[in-house]
PDB file of N, CA and C in Angstrom:
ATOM      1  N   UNK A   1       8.343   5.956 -12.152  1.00  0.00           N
ATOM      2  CA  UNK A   1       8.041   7.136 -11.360  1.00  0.00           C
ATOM      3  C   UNK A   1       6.937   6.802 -10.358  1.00  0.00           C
ATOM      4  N   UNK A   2       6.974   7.353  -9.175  1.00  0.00           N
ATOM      5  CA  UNK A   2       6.204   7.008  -8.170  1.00  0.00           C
ATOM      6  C   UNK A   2       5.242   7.834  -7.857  1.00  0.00           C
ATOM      7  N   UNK A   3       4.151   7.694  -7.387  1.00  0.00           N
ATOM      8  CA  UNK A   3       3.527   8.809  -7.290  1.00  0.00           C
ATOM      9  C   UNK A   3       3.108   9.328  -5.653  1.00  0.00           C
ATOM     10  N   UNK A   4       2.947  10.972  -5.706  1.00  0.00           N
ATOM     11  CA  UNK A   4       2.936  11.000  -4.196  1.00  0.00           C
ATOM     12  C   UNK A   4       2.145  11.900  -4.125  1.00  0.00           C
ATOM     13  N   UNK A   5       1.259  11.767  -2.621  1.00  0.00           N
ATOM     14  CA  UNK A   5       0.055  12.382  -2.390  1.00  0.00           C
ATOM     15  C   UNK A   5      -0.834  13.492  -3.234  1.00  0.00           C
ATOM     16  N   UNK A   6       0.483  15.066  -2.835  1.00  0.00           N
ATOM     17  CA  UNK A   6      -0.021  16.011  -3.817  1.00  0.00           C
ATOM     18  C   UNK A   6      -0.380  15.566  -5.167  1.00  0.00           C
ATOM     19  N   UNK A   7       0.580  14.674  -5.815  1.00  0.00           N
ATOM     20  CA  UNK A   7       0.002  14.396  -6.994  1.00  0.00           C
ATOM     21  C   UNK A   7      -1.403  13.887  -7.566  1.00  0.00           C
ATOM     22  N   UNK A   8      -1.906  12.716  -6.351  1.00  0.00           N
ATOM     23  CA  UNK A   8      -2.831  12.452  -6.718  1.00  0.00           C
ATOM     24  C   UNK A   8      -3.993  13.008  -6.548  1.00  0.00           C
ATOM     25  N   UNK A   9      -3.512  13.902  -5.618  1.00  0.00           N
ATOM     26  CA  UNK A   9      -4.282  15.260  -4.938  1.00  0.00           C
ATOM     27  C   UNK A   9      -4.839  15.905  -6.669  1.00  0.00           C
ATOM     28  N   UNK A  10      -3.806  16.175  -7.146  1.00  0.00           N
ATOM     29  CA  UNK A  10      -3.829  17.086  -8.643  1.00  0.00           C
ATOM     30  C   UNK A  10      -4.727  16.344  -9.331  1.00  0.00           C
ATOM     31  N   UNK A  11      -4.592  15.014  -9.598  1.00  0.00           N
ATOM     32  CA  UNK A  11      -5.004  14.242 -10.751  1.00  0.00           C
ATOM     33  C   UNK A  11      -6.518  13.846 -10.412  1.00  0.00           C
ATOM     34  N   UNK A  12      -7.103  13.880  -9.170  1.00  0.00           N
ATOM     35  CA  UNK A  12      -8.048  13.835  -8.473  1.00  0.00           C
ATOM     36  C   UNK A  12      -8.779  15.227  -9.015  1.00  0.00           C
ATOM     37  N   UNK A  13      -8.376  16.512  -8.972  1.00  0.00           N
ATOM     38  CA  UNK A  13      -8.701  17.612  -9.226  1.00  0.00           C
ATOM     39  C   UNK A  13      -9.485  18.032 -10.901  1.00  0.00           C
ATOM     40  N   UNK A  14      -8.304  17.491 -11.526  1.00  0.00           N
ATOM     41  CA  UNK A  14      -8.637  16.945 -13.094  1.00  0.00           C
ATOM     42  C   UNK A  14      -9.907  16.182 -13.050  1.00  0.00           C
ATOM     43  N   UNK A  15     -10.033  15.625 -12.755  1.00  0.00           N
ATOM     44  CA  UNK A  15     -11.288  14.358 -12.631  1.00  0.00           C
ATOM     45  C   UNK A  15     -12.957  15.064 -12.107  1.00  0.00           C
ATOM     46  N   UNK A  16     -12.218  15.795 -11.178  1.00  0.00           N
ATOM     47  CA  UNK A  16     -13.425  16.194 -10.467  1.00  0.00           C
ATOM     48  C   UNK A  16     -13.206  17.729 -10.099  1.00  0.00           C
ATOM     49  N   UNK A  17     -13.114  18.423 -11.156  1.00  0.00           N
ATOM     50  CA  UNK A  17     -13.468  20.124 -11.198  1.00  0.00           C
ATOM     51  C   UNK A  17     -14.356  20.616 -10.108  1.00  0.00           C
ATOM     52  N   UNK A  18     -14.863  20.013  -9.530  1.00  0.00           N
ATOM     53  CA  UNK A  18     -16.167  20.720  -8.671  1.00  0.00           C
ATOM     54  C   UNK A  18     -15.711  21.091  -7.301  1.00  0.00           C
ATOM     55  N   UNK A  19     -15.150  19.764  -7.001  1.00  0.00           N
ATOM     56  CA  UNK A  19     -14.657  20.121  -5.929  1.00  0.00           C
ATOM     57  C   UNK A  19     -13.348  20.414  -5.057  1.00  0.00           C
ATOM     58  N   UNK A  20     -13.491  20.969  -4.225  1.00  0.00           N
ATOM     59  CA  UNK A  20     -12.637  21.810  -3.942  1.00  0.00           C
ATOM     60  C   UNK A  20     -11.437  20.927  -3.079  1.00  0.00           C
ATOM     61  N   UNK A  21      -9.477  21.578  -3.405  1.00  0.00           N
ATOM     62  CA  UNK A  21      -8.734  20.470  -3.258  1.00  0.00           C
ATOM     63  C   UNK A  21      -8.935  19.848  -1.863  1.00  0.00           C
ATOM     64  N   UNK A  22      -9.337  21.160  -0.607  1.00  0.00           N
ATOM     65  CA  UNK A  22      -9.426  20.894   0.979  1.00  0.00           C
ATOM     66  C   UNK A  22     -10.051  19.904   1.024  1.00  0.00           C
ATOM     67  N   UNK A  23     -11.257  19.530   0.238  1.00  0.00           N
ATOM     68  CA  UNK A  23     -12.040  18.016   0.097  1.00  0.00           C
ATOM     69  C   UNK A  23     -11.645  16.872  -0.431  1.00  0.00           C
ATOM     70  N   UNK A  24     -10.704  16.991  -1.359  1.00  0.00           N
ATOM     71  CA  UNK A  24     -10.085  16.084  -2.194  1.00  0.00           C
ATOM     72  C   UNK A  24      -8.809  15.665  -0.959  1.00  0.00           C
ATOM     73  N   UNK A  25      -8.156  16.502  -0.397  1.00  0.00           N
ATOM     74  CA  UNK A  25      -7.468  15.994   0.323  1.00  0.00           C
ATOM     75  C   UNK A  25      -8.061  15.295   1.563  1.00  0.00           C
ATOM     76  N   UNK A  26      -8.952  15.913   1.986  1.00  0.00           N
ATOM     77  CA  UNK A  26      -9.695  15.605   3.689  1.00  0.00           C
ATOM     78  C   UNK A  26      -9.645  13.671   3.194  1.00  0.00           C
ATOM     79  N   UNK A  27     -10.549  13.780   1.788  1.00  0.00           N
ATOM     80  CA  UNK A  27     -10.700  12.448   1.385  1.00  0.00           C
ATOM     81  C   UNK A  27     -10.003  11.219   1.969  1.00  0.00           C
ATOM     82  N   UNK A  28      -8.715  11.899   0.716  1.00  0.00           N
ATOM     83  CA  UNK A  28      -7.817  10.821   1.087  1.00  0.00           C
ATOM     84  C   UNK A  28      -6.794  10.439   2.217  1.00  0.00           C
ATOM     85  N   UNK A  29      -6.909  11.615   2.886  1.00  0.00           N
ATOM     86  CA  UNK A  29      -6.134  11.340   4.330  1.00  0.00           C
ATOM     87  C   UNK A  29      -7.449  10.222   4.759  1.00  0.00           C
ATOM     88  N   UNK A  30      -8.466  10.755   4.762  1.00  0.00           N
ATOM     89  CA  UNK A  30      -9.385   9.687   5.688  1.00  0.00           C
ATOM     90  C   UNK A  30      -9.558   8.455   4.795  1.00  0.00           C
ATOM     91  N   UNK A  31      -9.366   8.214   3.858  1.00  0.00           N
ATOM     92  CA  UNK A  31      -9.050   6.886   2.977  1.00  0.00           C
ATOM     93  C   UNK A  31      -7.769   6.047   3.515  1.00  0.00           C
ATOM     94  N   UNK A  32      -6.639   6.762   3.391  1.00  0.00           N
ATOM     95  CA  UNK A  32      -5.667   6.223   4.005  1.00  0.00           C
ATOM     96  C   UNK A  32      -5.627   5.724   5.695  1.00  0.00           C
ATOM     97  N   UNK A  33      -6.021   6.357   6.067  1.00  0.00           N
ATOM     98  CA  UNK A  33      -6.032   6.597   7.647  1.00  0.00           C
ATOM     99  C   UNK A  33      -6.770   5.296   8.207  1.00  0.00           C
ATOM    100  N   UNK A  34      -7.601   5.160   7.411  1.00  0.00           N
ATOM    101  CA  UNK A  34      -8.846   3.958   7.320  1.00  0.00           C
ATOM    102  C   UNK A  34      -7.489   2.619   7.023  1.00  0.00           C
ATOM    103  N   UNK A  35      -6.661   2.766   5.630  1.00  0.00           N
ATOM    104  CA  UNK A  35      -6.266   1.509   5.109  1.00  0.00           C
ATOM    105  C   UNK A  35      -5.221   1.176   6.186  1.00  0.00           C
ATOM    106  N   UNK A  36      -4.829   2.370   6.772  1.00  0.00           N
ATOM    107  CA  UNK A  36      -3.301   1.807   7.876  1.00  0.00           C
ATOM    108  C   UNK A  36      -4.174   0.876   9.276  1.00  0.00           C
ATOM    109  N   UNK A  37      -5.612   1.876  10.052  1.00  0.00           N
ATOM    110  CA  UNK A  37      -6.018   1.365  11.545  1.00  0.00           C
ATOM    111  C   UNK A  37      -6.375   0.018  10.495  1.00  0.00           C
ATOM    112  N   UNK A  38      -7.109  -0.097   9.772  1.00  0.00           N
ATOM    113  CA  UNK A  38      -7.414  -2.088   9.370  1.00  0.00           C
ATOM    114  C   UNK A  38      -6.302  -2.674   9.262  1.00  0.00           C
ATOM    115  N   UNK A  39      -5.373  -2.282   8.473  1.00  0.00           N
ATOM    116  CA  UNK A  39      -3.758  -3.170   9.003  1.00  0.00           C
ATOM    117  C   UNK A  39      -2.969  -3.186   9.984  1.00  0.00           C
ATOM    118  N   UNK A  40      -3.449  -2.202  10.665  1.00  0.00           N
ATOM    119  CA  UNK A  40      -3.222  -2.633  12.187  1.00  0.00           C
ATOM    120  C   UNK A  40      -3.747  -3.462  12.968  1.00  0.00           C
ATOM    121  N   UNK A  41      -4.900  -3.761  12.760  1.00  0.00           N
ATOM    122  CA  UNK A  41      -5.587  -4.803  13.399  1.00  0.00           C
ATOM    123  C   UNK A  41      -5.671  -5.773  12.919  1.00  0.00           C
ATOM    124  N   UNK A  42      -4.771  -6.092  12.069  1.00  0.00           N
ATOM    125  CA  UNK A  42      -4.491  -7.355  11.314  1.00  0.00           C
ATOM    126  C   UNK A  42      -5.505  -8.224  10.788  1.00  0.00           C
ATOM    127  N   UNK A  43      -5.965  -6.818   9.826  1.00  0.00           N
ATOM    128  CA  UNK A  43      -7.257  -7.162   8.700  1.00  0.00           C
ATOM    129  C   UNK A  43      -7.059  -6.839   8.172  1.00  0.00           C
ATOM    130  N   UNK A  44      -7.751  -7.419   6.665  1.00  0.00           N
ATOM    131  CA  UNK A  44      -7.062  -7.370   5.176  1.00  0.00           C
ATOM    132  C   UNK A  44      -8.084  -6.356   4.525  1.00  0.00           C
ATOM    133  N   UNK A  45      -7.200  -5.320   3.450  1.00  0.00           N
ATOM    134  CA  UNK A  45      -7.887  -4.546   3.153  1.00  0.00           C
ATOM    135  C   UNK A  45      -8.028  -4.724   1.076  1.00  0.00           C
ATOM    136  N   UNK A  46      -9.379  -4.595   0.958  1.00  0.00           N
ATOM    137  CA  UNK A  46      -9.504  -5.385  -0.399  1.00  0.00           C
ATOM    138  C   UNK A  46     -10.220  -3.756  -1.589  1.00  0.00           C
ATOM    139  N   UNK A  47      -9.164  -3.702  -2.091  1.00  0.00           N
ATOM    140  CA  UNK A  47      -9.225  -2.663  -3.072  1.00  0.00           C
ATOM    141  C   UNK A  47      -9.865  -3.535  -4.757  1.00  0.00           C
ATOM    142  N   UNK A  48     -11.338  -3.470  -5.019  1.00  0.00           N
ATOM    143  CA  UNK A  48     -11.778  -4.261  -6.167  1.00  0.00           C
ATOM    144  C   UNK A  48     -11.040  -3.922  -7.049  1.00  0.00           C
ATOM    145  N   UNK A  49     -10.460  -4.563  -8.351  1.00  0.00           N
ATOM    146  CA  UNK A  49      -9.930  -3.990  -9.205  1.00  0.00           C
ATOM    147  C   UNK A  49      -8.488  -3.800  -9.062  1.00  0.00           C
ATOM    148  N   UNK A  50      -7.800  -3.772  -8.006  1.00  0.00           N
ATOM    149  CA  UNK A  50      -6.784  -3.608  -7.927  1.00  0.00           C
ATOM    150  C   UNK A  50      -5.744  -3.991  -6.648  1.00  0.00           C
ATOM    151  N   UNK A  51      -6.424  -5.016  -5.930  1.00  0.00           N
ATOM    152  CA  UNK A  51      -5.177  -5.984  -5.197  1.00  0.00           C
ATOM    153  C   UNK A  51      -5.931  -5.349  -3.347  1.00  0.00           C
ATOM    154  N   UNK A  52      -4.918  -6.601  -2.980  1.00  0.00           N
ATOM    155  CA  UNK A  52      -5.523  -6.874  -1.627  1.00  0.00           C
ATOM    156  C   UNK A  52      -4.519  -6.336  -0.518  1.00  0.00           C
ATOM    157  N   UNK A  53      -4.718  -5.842   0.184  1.00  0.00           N
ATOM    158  CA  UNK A  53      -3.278  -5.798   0.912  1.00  0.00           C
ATOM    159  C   UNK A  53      -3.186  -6.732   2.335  1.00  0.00           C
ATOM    160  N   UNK A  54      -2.349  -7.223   2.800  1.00  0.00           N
ATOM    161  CA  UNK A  54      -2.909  -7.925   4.341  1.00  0.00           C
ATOM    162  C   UNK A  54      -1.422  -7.862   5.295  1.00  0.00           C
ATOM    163  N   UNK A  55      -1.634  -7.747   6.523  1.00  0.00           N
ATOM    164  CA  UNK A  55      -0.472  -7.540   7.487  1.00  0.00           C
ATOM    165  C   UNK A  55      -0.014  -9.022   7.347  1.00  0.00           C
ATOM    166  N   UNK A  56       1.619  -9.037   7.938  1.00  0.00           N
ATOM    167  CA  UNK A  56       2.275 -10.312   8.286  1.00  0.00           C
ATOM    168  C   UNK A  56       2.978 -10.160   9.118  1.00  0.00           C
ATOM    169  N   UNK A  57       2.875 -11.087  10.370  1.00  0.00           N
ATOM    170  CA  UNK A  57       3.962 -11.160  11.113  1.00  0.00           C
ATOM    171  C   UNK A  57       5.113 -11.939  10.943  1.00  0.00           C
ATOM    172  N   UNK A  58       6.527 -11.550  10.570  1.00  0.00           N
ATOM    173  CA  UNK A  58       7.569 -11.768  10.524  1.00  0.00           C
ATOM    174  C   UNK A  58       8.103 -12.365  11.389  1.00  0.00           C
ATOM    175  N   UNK A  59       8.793 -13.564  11.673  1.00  0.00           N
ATOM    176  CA  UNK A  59       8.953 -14.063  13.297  1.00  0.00           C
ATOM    177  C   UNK A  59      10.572 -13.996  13.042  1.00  0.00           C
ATOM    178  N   UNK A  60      10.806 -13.606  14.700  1.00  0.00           N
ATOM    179  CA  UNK A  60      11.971 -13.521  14.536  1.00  0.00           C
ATOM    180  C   UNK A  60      12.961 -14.062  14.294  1.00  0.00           C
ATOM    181  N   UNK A  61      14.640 -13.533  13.944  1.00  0.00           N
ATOM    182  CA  UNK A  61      15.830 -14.331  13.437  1.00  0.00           C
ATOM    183  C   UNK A  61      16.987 -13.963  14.088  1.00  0.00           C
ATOM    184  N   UNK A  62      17.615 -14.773  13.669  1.00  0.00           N
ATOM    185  CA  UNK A  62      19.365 -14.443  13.813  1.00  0.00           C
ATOM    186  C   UNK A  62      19.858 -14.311  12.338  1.00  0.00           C
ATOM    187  N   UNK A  63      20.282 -13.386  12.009  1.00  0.00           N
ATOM    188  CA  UNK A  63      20.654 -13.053  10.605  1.00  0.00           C
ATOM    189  C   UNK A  63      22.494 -13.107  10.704  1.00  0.00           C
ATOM    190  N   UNK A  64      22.685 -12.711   9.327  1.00  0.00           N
ATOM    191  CA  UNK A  64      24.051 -12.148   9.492  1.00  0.00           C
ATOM    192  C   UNK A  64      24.541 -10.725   8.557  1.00  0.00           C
ATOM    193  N   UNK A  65      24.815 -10.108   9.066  1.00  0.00           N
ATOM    194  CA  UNK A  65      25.597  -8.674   8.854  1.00  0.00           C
ATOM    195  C   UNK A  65      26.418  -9.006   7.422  1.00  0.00           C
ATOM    196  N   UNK A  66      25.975  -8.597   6.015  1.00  0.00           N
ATOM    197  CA  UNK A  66      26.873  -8.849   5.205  1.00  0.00           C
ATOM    198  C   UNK A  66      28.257  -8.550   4.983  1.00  0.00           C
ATOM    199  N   UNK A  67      28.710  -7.194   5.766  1.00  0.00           N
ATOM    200  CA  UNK A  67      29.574  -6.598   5.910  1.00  0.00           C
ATOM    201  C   UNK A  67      30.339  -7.012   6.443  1.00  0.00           C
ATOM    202  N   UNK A  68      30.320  -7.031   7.891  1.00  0.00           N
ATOM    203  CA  UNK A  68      30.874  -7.627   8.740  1.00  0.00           C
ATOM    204  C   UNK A  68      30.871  -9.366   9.436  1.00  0.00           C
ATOM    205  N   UNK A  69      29.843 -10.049   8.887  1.00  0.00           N
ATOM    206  CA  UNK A  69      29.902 -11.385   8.821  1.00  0.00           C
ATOM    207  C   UNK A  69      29.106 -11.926   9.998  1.00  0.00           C
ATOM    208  N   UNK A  70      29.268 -10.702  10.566  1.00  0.00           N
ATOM    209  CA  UNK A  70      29.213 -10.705  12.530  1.00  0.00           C
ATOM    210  C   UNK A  70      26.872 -11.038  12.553  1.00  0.00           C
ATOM    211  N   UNK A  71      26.387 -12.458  13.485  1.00  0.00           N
ATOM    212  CA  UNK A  71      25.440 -12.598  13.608  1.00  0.00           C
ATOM    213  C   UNK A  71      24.613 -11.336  14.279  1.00  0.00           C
ATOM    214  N   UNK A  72      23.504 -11.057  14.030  1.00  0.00           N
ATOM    215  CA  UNK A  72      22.274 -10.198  14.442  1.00  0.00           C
ATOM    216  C   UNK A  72      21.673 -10.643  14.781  1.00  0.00           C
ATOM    217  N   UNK A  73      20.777 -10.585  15.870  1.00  0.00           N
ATOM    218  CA  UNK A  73      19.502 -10.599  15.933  1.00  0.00           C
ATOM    219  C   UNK A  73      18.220  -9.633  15.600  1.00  0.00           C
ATOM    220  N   UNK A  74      17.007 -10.208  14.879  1.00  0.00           N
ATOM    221  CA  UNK A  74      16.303  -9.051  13.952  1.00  0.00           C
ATOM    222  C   UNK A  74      14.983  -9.703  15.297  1.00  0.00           C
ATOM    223  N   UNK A  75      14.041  -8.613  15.854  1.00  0.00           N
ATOM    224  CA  UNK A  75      12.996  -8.948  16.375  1.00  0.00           C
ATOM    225  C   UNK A  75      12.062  -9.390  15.310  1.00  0.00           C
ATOM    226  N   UNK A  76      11.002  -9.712  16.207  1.00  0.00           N
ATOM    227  CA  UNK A  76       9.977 -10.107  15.433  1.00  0.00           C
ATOM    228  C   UNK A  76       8.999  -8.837  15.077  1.00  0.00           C
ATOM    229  N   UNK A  77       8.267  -8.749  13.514  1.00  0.00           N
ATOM    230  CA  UNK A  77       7.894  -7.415  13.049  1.00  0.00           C
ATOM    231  C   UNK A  77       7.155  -7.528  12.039  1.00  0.00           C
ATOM    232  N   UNK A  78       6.092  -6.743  11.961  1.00  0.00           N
ATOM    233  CA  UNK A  78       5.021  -6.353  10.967  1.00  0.00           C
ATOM    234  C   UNK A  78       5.341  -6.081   9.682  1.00  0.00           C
ATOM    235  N   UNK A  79       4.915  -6.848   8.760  1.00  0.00           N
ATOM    236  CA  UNK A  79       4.850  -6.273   7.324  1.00  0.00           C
ATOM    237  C   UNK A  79       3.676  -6.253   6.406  1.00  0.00           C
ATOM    238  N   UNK A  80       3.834  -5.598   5.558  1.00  0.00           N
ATOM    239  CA  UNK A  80       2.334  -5.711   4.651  1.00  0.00           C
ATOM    240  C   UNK A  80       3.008  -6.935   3.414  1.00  0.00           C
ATOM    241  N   UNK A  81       2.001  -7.142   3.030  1.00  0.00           N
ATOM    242  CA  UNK A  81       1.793  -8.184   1.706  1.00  0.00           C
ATOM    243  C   UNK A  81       0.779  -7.903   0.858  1.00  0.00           C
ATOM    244  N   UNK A  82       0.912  -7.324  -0.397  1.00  0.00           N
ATOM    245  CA  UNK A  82       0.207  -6.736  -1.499  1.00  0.00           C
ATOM    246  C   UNK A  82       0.307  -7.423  -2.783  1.00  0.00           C
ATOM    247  N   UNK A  83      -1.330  -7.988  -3.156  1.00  0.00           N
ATOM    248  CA  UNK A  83      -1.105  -9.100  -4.266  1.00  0.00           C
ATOM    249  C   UNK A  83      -2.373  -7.943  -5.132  1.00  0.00           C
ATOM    250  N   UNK A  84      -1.841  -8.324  -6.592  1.00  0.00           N
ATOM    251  CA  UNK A  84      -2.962  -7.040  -7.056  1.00  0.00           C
ATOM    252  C   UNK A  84      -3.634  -8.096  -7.801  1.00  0.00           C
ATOM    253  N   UNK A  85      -4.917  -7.586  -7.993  1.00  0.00           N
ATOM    254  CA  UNK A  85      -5.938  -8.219  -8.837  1.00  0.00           C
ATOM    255  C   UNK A  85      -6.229  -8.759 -10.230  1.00  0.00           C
ATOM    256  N   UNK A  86      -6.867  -9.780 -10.413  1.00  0.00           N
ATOM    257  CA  UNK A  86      -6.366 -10.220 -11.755  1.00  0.00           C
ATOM    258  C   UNK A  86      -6.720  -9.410 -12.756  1.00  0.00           C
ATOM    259  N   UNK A  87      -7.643  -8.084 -12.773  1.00  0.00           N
ATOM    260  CA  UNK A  87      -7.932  -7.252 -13.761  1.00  0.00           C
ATOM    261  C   UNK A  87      -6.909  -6.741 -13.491  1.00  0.00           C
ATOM    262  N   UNK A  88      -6.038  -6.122 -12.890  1.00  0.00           N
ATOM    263  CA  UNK A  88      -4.930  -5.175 -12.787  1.00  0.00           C
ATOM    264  C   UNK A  88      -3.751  -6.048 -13.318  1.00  0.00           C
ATOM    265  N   UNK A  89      -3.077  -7.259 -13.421  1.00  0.00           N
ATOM    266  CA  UNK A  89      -2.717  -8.061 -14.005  1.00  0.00           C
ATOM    267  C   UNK A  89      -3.024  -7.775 -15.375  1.00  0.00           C
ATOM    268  N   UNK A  90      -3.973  -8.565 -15.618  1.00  0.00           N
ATOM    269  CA  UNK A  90      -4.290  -8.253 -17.429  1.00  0.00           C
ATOM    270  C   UNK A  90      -4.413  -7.208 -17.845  1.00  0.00           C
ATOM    271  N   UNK A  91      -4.416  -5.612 -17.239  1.00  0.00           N
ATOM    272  CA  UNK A  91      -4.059  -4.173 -17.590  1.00  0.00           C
ATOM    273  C   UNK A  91      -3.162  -4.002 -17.856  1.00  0.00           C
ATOM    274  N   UNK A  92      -2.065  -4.429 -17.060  1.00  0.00           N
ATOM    275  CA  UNK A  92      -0.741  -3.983 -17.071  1.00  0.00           C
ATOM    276  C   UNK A  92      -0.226  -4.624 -18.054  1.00  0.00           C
ATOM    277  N   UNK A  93      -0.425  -6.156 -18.189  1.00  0.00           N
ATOM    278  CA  UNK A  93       0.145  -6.998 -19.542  1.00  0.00           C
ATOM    279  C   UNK A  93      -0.333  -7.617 -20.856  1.00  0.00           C
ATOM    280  N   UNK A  94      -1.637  -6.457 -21.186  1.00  0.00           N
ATOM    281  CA  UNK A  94      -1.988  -6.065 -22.237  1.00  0.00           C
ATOM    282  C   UNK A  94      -2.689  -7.206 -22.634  1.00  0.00           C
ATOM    283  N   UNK A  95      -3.498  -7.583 -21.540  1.00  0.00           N
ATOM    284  CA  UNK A  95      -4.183  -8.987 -21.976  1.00  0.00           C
ATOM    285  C   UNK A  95      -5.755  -8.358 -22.245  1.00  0.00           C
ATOM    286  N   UNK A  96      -6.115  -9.380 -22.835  1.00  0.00           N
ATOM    287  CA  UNK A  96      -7.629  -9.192 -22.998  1.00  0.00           C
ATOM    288  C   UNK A  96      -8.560  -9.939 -22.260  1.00  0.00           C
ATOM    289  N   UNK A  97      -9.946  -9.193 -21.596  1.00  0.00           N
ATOM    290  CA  UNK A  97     -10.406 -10.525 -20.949  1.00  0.00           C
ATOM    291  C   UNK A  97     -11.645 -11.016 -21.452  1.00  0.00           C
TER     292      UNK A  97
END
């Protein structure tokens, strides 16, 4: 299951009774907003505890259409690359450190 904004909006709420959700949200829009302009500028954004994220440029290809067999050309294009941290590693697979 994936989780999406409102939700963490909620679970944020749980955590922190005090304040109010308009703040909890303002937050994380401006949290996010922050993690997209640094990957736009093709700087890496480093979450302690839980993985790094960094832009890649994809260079372009000639592919082929599985369907139809028939060659493509794919431009060249931005992607992210997300490696998570070695405490988040040993969380998830019940290691001890």
């Amino acid at each position: 299951m994936a989780i999406v904004k409102s939700e963490l909006i909620k679970e944020l709420k749980k955590s922190f009774p005090n304040f109010l959700i308009q703040d909890l949200n303002k937050v994380t829009e401006i949290i996010l907003k922050e993690i997209k302009d640094t990957l736009r500028r093709n700087e890496g954004v480093e979450l302690r505890n839980f993985g790094t994220f960094r832009s890649n440029i994809q260079k372009a290809s000639i592919r082929r259409n599985p369907k139809t067999g028939q060659k493509v050309s794919v431009p060249q294009k931005k992607t992210i690359k997300w490696k998570m941290s070695k405490d988040l590693f040993k969380k998830l697979n019940n290691e001890k450190e």
